[in-house]
C-alpha atoms as a PDB file:
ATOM      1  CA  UNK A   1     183.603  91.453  66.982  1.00  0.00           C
ATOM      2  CA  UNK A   2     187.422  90.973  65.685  1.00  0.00           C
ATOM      3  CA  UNK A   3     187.789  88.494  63.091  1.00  0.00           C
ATOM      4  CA  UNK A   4     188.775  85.240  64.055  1.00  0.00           C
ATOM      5  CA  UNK A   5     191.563  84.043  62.068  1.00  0.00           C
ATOM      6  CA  UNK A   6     194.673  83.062  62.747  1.00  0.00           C
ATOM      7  CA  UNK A   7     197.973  84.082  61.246  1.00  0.00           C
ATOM      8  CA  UNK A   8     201.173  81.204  60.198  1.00  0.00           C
ATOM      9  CA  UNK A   9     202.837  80.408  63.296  1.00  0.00           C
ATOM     10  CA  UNK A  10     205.870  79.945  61.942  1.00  0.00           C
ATOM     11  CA  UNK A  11     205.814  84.115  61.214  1.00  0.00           C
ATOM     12  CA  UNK A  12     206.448  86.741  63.218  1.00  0.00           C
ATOM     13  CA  UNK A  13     207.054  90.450  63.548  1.00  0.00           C
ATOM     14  CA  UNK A  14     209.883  91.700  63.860  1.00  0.00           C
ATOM     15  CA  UNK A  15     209.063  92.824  67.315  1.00  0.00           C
ATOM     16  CA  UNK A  16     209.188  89.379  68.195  1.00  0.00           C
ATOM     17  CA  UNK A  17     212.549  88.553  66.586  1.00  0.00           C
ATOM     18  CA  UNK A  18     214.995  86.963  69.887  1.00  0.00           C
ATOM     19  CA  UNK A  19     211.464  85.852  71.608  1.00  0.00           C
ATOM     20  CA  UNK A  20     212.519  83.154  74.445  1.00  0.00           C
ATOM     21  CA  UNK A  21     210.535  79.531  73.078  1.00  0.00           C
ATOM     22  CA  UNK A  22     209.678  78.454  76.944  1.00  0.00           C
ATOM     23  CA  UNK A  23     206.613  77.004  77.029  1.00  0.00           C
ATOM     24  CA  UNK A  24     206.038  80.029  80.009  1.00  0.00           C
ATOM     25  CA  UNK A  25     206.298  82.425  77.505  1.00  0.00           C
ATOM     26  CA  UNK A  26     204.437  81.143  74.790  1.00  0.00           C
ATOM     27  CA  UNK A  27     201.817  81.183  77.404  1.00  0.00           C
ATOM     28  CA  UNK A  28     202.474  84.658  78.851  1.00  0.00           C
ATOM     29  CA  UNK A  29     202.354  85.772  74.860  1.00  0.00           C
ATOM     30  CA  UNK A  30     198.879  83.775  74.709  1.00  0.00           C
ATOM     31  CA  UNK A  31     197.540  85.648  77.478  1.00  0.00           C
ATOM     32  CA  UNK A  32     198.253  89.259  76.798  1.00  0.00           C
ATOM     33  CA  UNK A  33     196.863  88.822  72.892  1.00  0.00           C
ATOM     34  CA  UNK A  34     194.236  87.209  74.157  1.00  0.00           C
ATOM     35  CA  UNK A  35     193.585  89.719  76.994  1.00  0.00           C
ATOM     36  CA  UNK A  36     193.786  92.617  74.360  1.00  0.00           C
ATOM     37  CA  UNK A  37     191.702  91.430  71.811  1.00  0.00           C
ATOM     38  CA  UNK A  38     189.127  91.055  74.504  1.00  0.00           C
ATOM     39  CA  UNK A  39     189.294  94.744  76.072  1.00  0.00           C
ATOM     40  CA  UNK A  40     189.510  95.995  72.343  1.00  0.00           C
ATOM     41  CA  UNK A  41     186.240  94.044  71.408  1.00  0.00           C
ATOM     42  CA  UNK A  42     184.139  94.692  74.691  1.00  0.00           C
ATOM     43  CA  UNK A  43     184.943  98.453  74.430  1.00  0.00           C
ATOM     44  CA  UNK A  44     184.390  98.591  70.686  1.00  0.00           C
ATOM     45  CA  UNK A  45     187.789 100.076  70.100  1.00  0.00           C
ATOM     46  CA  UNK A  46     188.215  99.073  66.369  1.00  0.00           C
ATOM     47  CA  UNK A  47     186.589 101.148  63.322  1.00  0.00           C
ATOM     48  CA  UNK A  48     188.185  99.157  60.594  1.00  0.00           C
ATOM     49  CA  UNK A  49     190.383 101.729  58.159  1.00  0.00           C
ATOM     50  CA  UNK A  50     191.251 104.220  61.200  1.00  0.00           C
ATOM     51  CA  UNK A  51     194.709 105.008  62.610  1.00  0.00           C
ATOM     52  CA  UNK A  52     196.091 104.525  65.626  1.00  0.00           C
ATOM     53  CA  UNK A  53     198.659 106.992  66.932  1.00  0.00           C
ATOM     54  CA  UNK A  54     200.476 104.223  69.534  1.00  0.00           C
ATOM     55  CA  UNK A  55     202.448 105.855  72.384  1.00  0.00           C
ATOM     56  CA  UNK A  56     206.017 104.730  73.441  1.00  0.00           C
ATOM     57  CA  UNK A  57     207.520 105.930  76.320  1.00  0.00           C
ATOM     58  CA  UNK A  58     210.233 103.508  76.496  1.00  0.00           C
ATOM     59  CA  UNK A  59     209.044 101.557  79.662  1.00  0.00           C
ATOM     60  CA  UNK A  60     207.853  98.182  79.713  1.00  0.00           C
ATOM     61  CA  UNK A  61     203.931  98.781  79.334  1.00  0.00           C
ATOM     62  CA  UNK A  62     204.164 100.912  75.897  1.00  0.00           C
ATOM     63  CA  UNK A  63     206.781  97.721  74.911  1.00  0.00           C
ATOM     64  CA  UNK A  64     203.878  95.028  75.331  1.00  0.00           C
ATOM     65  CA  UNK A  65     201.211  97.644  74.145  1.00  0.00           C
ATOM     66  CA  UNK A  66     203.627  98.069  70.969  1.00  0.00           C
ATOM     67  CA  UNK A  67     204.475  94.395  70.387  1.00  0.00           C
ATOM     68  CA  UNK A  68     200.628  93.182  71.344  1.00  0.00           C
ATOM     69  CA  UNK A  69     198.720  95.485  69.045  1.00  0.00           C
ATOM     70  CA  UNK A  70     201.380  94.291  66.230  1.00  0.00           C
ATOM     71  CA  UNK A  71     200.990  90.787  66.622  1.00  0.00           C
ATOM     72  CA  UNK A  72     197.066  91.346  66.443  1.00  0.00           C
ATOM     73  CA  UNK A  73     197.710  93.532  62.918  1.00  0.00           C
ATOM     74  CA  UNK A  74     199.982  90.767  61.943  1.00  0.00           C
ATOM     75  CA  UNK A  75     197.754  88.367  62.376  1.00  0.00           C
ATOM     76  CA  UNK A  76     194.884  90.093  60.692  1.00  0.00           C
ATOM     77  CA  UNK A  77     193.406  90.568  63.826  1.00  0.00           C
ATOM     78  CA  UNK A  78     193.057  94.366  64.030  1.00  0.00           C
ATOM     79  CA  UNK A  79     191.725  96.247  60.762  1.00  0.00           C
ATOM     80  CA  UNK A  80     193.780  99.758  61.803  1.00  0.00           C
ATOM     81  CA  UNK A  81     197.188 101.083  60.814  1.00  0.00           C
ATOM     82  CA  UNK A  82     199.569 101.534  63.540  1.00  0.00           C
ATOM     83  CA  UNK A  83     202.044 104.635  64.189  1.00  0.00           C
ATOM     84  CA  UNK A  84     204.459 104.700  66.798  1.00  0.00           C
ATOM     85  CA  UNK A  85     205.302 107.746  68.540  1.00  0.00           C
ATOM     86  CA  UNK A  86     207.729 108.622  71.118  1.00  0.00           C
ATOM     87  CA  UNK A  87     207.670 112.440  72.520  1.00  0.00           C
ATOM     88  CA  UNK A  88     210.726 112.942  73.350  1.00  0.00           C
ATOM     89  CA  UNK A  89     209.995 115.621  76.800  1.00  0.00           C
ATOM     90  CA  UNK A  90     213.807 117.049  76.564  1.00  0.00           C
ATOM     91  CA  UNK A  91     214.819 115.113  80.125  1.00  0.00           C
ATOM     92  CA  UNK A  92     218.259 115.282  80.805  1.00  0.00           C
ATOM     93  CA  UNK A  93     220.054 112.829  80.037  1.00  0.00           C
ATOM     94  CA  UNK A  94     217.250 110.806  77.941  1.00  0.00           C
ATOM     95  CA  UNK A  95     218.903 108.809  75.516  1.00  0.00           C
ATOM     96  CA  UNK A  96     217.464 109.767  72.772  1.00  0.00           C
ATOM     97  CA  UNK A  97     218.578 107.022  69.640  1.00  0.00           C
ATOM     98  CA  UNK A  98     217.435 104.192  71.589  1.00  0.00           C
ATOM     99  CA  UNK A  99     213.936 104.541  70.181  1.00  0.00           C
ATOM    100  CA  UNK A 100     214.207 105.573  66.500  1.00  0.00           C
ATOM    101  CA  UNK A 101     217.113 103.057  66.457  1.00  0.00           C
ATOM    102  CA  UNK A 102     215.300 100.284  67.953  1.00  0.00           C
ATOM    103  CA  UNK A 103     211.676 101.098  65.821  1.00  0.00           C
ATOM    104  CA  UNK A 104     213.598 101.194  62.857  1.00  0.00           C
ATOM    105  CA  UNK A 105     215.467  97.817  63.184  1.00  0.00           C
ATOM    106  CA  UNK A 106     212.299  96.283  63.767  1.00  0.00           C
ATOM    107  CA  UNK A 107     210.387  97.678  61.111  1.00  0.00           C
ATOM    108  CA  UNK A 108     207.863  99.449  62.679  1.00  0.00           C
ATOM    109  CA  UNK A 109     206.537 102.721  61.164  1.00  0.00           C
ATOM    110  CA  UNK A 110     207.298 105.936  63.916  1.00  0.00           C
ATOM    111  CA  UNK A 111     207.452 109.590  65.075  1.00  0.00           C
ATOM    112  CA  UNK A 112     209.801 110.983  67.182  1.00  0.00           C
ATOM    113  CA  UNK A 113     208.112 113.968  68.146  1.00  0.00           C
ATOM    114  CA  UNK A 114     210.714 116.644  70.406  1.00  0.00           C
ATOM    115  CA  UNK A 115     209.245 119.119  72.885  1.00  0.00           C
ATOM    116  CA  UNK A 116     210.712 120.667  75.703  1.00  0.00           C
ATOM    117  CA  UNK A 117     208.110 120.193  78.504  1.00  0.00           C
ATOM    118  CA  UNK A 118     210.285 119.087  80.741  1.00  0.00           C
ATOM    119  CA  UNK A 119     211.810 122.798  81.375  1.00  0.00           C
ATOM    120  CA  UNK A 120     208.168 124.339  81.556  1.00  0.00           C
ATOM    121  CA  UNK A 121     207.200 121.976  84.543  1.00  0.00           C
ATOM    122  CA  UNK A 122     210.396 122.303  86.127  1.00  0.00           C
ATOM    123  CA  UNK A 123     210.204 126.035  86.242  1.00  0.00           C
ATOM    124  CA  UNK A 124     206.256 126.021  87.029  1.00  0.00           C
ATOM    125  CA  UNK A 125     205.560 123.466  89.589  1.00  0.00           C
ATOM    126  CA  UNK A 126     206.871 124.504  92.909  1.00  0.00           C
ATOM    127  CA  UNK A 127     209.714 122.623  95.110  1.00  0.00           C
ATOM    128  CA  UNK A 128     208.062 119.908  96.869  1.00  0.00           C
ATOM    129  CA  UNK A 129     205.324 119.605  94.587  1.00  0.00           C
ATOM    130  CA  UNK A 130     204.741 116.705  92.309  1.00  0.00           C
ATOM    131  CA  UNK A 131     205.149 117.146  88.554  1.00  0.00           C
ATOM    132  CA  UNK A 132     203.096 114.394  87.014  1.00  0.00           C
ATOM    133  CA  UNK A 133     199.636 116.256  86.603  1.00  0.00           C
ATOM    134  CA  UNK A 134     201.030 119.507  84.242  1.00  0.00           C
ATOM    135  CA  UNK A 135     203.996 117.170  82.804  1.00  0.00           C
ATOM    136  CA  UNK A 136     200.178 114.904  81.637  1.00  0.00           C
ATOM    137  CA  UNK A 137     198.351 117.809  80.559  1.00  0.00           C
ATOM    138  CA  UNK A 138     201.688 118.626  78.238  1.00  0.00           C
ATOM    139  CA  UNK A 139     202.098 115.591  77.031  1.00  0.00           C
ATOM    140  CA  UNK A 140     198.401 114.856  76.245  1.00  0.00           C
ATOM    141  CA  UNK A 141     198.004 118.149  74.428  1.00  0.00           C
ATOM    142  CA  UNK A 142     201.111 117.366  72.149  1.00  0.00           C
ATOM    143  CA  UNK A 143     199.871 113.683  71.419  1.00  0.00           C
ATOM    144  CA  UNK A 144     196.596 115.047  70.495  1.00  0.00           C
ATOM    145  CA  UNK A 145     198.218 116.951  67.979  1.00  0.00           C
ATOM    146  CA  UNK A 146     200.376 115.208  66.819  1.00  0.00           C
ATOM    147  CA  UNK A 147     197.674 112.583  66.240  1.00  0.00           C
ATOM    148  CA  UNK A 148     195.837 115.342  64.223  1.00  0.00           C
ATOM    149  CA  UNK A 149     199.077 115.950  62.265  1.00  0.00           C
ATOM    150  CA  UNK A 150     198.881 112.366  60.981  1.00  0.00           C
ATOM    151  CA  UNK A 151     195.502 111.591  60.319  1.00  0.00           C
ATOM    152  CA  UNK A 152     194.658 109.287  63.651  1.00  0.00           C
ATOM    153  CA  UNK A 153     191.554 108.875  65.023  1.00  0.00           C
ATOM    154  CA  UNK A 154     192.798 107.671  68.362  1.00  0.00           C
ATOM    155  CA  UNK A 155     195.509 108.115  70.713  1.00  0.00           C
ATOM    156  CA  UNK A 156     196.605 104.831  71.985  1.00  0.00           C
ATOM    157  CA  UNK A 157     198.165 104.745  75.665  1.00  0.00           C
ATOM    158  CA  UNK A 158     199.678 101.894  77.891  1.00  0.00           C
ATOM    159  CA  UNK A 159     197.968 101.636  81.119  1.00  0.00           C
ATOM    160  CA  UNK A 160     197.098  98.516  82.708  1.00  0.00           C
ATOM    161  CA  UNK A 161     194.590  97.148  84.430  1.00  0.00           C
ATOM    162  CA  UNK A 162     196.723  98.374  87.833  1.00  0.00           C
ATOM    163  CA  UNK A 163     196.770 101.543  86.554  1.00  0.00           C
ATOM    164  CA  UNK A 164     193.453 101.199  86.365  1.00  0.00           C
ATOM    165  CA  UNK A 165     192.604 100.311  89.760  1.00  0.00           C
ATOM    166  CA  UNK A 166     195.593 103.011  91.484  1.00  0.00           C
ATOM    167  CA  UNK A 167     193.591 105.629  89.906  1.00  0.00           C
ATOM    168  CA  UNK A 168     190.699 104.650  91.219  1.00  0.00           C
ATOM    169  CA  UNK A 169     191.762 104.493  94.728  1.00  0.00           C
ATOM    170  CA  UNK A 170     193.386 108.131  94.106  1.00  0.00           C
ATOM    171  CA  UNK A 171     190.187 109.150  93.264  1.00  0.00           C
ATOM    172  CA  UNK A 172     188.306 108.022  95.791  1.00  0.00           C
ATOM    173  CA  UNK A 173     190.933 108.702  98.736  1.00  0.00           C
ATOM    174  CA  UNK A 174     192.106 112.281  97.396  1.00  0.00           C
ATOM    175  CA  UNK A 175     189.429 113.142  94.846  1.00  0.00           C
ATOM    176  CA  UNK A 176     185.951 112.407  96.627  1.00  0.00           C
ATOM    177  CA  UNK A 177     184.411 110.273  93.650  1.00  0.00           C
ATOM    178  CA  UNK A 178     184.085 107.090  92.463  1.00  0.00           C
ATOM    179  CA  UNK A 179     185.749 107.430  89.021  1.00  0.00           C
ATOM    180  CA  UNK A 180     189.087 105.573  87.182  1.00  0.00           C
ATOM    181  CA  UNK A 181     190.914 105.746  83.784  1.00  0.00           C
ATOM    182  CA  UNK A 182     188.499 104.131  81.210  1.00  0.00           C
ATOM    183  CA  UNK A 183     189.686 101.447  78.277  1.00  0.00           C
ATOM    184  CA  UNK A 184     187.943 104.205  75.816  1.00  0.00           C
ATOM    185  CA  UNK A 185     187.507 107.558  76.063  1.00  0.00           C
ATOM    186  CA  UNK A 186     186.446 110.582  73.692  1.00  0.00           C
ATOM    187  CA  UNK A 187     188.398 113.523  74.367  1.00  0.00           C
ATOM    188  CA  UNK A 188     186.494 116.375  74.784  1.00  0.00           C
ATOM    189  CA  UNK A 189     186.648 118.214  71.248  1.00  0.00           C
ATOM    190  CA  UNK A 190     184.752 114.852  70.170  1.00  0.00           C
ATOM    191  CA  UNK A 191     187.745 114.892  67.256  1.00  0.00           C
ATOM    192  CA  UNK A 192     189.982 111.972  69.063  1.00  0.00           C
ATOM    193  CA  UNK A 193     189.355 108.388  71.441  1.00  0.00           C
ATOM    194  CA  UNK A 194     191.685 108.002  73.792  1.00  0.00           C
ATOM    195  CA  UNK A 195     192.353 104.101  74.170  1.00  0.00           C
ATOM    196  CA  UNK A 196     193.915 101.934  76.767  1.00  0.00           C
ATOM    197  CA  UNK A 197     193.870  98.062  75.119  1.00  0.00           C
ATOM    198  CA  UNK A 198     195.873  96.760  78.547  1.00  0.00           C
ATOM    199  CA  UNK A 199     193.059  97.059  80.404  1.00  0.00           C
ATOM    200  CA  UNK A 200     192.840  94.000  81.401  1.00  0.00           C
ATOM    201  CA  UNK A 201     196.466  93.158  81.701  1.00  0.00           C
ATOM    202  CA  UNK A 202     198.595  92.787  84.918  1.00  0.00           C
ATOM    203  CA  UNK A 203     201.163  94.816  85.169  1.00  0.00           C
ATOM    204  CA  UNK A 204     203.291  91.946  86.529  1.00  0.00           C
ATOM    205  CA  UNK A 205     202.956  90.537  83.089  1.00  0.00           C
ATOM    206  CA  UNK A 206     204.235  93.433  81.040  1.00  0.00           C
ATOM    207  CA  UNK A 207     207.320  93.581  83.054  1.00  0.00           C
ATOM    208  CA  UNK A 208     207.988  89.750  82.640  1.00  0.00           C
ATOM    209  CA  UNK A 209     206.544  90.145  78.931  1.00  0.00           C
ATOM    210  CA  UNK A 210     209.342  93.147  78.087  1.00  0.00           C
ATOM    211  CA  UNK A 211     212.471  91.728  80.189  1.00  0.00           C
ATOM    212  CA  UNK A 212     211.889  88.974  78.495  1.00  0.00           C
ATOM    213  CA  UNK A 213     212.084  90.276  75.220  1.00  0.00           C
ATOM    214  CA  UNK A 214     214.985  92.379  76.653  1.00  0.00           C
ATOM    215  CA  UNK A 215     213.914  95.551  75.316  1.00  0.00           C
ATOM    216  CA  UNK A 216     215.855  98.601  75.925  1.00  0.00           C
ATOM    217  CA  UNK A 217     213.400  99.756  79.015  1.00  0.00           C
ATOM    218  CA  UNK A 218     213.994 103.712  79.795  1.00  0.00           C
ATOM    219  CA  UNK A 219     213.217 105.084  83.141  1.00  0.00           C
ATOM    220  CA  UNK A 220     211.614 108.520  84.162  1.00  0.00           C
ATOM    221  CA  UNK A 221     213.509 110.535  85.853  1.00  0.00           C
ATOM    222  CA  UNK A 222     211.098 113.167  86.198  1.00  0.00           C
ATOM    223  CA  UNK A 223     207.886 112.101  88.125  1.00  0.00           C
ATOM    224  CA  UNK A 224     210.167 108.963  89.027  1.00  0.00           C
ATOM    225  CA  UNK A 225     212.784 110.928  91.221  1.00  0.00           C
ATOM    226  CA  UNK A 226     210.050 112.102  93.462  1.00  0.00           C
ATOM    227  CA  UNK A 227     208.908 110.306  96.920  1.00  0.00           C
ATOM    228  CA  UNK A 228     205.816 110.325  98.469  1.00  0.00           C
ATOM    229  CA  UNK A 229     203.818 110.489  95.382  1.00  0.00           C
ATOM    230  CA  UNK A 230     200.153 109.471  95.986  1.00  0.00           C
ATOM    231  CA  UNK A 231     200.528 106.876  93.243  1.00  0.00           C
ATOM    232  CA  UNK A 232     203.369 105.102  95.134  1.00  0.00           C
ATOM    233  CA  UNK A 233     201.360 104.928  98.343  1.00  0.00           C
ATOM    234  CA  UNK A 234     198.690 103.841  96.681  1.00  0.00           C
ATOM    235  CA  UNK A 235     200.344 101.141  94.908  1.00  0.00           C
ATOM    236  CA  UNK A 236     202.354  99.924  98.285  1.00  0.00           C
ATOM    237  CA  UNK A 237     198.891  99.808  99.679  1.00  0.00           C
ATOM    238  CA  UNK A 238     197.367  97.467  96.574  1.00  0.00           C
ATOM    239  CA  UNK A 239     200.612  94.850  97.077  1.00  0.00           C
ATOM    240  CA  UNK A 240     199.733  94.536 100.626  1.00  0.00           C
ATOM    241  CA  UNK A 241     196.438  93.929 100.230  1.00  0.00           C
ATOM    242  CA  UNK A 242     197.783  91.386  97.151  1.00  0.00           C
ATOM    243  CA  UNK A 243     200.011  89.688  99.463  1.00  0.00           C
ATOM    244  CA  UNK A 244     197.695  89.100 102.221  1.00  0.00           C
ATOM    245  CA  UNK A 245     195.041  87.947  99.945  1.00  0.00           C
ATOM    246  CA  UNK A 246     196.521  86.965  96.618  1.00  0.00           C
ATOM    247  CA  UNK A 247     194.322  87.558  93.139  1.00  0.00           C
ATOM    248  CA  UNK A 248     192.358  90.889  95.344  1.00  0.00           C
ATOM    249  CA  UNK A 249     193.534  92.942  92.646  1.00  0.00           C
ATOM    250  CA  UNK A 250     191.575  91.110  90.023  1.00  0.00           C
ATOM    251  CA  UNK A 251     188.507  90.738  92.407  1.00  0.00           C
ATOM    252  CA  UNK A 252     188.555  94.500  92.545  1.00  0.00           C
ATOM    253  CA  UNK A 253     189.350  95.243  89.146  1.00  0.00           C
ATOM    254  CA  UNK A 254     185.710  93.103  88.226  1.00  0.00           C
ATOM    255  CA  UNK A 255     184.132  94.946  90.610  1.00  0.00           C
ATOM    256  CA  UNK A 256     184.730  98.092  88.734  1.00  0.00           C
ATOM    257  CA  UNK A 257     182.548  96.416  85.735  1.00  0.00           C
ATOM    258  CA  UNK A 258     179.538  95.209  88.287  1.00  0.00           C
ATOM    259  CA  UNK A 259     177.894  98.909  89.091  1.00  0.00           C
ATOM    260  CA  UNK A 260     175.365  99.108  90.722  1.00  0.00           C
ATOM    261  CA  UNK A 261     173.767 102.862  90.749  1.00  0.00           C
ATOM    262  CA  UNK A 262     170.997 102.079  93.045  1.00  0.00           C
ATOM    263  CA  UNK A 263     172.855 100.979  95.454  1.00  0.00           C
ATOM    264  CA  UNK A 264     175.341 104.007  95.748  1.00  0.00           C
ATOM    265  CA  UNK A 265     174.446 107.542  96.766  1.00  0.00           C
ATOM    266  CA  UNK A 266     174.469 109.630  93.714  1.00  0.00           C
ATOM    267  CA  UNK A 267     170.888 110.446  92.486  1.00  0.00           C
ATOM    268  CA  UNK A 268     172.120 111.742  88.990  1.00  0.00           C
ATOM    269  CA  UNK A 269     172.538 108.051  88.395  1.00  0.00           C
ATOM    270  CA  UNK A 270     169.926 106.725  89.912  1.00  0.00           C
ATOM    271  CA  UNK A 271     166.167 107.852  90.342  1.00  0.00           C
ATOM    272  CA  UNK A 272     166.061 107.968  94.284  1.00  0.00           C
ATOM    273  CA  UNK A 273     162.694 110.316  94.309  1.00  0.00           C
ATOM    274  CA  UNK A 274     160.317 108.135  92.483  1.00  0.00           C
ATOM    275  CA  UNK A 275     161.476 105.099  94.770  1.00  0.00           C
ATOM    276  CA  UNK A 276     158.160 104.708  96.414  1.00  0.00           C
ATOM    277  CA  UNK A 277     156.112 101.233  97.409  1.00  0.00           C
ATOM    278  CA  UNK A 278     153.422 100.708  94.930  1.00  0.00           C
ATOM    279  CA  UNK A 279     150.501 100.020  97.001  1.00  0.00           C
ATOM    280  CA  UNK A 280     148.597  97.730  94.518  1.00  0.00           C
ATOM    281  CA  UNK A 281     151.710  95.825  95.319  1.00  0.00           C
ATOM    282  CA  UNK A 282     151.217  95.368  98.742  1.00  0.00           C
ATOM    283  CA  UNK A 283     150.252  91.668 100.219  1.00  0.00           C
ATOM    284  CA  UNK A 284     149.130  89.898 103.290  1.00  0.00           C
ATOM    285  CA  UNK A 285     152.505  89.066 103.746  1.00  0.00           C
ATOM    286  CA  UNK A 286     155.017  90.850 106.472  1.00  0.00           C
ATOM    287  CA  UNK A 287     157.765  92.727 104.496  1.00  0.00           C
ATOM    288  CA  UNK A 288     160.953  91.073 104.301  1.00  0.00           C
ATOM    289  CA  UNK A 289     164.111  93.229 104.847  1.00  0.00           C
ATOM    290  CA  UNK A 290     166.104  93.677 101.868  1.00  0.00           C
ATOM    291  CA  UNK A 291     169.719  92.271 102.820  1.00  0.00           C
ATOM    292  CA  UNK A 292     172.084  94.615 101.551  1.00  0.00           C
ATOM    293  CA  UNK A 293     176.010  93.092 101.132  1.00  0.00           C
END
């Protein structure tokens, strides 16, 4: 359970510095701490005295996943040390002081990590195909070390909860199984969790959270100049379904913590062959049909 106390209000991080005082965003900041703390806590995400190696792509998630997890430490909320780290894929044209330049002025303790993975997928992943599954793998295998390098137990990433629920439906439309991006995972050398504190975050709210704060967002241009990407359609599909029926996404997203084994159709989660009536069981009575929703 995180500790419950609360920090001055009168201080802030740096991160904060130039933070609008609208009663809006004072609420907005009130909901993604308090949306944080509570994925951290019900995924038991904090061992107190690790390190967190924090990922910062420059977009507007890894912003509010930078500035949240700070205002917990700041606050004395979150017992772990923080490093930012920005790998720096060798895009063209990626501009590369914004980051260091922009860390540094607000005191936050970084890496800037350079590797050129951007000319490996370009010259392995055929015309027409997409790039974001080997430009991952590259990028995850580089963050893992460089997490080693520093001492981190756990590599700390952005998504949100629509993250979340896109890769879900990619799964289940593309992949053939039921499975998503989890708020903690162990990677498989058992060495290193993988940890996604937005979880439970909109990613409406990041976007209002880091325009607000006008931090220096920086597109992809890599998997971002490419159309037709299952992701997109995906995505298009969720904010139709959110505009016919506003808040679906959330009813959706709680539906991925509700599982119910038995009544899905994979018997390596659920004990299908001993599901027999117990006749000592059995009564006068006429058996009611179970009503299945």
């Amino acid at each position: 359970m995180l500790d419950e106390r609360e920090g001055n209000e009168t201080e802030i991080h740096p991160l904060f510095h130039g933070a609008p005082s609208s009663t809006e965003f004072r609420k907005l900041r009130k909901r993604l701490v308090r949306d944080t703390r509570a994925a951290i806590d019900d995924y038991g995400m904090i061992r107190e005295g690790d390190r967190w190696l924090v990922c910062l792509s420059g977009g507007k998630d890894s912003y509010t996943l930078l500035a949240v997890l700070h205002e917990l430490k700041w606050r004395g909320l979150l017992p772990v040390d923080l490093l930012a780290c920005n790998l720096d894929q060798g895009q063209p044209g990626f501009p590369a002081t914004v980051l260091p330049e922009f860390l540094t002025k607000r005191e936050v303790a970084h890496r800037i990590e350079y590797q050129d993975t951007y000319s490996i997928v370009k010259d392995k992943v055929p015309t027409g195909r997409t790039y974001c599954a080997l430009c991952s793998r590259l990028r995850r295998g580089n963050l893992y070390r460089i997490a080693r390098e520093e001492g981190c137990s756990a590599v700390v990433l952005g998504h949100h909860r629509d993250d979340i629920l896109e890769t879900f439906f990619m799964n289940l439309f593309h992949g053939g199984r039921l499975a998503t991006m989890p708020p903690k995972l162990l990677n498989e050398e058992g060495d290193l969790n993988l940890l996604r504190p937005l979880a439970y975050i909109a990613e409406s709210d990041c976007d209002r959270f880091a325009r607000a704060m006008n931090y220096p967002i920086i597109p992809c241009d890599l998997c971002g100049s490419q159309e037709g990407l299952q992701r997109v359609q995906v995505k298009k599909l969720l904010d139709e379904w959110e505009t016919r029926s506003p808040g679906r996404r959330q009813v959706m997203f709680r539906a991925l913590m509700n599982i119910r084994p038995s009544h899905l159709l994979d018997p390596k989660l659920f004990d299908f062959d001993s599901l027999f009536p117990d006749p000592s069981n059995s009564s006068d009575f006429p058996a009611v049909p179970d009503q299945e929703h």
